[in-house]
C-alpha atoms as a PDB file:
ATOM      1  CA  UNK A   1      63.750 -23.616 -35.641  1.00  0.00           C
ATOM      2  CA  UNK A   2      60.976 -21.552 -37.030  1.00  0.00           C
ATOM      3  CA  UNK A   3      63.339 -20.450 -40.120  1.00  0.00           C
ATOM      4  CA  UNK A   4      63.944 -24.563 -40.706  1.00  0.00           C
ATOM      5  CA  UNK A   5      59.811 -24.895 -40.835  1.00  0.00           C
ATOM      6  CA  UNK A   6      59.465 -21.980 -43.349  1.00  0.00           C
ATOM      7  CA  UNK A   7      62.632 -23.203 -45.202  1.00  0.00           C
ATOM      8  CA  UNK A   8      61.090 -26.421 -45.559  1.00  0.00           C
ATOM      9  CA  UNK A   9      57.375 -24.867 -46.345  1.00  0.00           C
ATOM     10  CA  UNK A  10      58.714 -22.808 -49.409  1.00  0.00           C
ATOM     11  CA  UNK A  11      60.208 -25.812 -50.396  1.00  0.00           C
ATOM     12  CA  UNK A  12      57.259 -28.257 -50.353  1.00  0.00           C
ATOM     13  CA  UNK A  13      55.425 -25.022 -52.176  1.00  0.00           C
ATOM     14  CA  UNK A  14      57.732 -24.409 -54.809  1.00  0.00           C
ATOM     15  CA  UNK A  15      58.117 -26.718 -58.166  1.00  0.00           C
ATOM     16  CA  UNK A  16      61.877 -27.600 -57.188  1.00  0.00           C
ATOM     17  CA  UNK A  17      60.422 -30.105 -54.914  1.00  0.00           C
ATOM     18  CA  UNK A  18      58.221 -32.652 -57.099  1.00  0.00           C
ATOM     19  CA  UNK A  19      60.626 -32.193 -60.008  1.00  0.00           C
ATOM     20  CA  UNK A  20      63.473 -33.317 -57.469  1.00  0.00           C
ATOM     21  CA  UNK A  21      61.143 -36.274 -56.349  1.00  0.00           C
ATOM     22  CA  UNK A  22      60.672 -37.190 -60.037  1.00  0.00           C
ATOM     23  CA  UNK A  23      64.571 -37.292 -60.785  1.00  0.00           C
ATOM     24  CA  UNK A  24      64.904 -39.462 -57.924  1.00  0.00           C
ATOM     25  CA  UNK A  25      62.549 -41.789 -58.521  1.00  0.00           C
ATOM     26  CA  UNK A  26      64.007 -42.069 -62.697  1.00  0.00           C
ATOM     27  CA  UNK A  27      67.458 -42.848 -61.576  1.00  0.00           C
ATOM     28  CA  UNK A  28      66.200 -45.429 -58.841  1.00  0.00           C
ATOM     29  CA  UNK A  29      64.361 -47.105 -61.724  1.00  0.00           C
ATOM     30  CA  UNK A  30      67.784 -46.785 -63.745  1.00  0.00           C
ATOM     31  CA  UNK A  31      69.594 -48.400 -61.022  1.00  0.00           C
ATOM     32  CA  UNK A  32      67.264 -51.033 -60.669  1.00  0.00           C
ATOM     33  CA  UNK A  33      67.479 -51.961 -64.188  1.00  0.00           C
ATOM     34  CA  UNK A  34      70.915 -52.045 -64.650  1.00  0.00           C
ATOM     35  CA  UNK A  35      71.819 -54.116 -61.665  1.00  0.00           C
ATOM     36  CA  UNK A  36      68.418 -56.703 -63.122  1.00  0.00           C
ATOM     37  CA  UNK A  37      70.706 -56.636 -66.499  1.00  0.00           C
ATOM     38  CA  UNK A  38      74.576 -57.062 -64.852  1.00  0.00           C
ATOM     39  CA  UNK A  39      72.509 -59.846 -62.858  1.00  0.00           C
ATOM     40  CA  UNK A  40      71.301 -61.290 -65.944  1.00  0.00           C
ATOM     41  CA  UNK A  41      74.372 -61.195 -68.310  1.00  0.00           C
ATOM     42  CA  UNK A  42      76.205 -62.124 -65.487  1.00  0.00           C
ATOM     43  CA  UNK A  43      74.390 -65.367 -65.373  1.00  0.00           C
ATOM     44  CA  UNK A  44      74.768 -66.269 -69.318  1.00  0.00           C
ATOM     45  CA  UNK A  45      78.690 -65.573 -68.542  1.00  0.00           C
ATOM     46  CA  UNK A  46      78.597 -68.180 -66.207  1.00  0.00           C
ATOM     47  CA  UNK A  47      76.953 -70.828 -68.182  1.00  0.00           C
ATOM     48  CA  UNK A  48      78.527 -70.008 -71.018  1.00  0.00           C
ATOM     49  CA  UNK A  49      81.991 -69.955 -69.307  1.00  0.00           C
ATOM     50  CA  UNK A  50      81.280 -73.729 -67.612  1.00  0.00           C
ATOM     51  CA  UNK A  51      79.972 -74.786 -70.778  1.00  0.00           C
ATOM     52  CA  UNK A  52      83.305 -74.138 -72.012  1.00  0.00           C
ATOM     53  CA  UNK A  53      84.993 -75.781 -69.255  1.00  0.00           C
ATOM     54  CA  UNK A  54      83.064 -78.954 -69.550  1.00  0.00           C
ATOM     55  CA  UNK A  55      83.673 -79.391 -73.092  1.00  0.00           C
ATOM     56  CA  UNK A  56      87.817 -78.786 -72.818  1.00  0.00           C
ATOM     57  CA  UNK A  57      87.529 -81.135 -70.285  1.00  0.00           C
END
C-alpha cells in the first residue's frame, strides 16, 4: 500500500501528470464537437432528404 501512495505522489509531482490531464481534456473537447457537428449535419440530411420526398410525391 505504501508503494501505491508514493507511486501515486511521484506522479502528481512529476510533469507527466498535468500534460496527461491536458490531452484529456483536448480530445473530450474533440469529441464533443464532432458528435455537436454529426448531430447537426445529421439534421440538414433529414430535411433535406423529406424535402425530397415531399416534392416526388
Amino acid at each position: 500500500m505504501n508503494s501505491l501512495a508514493l507511486k501515486l505522489r511521484r506522479f502528481l509531482v512529476s510533469e507527466d501528470g498535468p500534460t496527461a490531464v491536458e490531452y484529456a481534456v483536448m480530445l473530450a473537447l474533440i469529441i464533443i464537437v464532432c458528435l455537436a457537428a454529426i448531430g447537426t449535419i445529421g439534421t440538414n440530411a433529414n430535411t433535406t432528404f423529406t424535402n425530397v420526398a415531399a416534392k416526388l410525391g
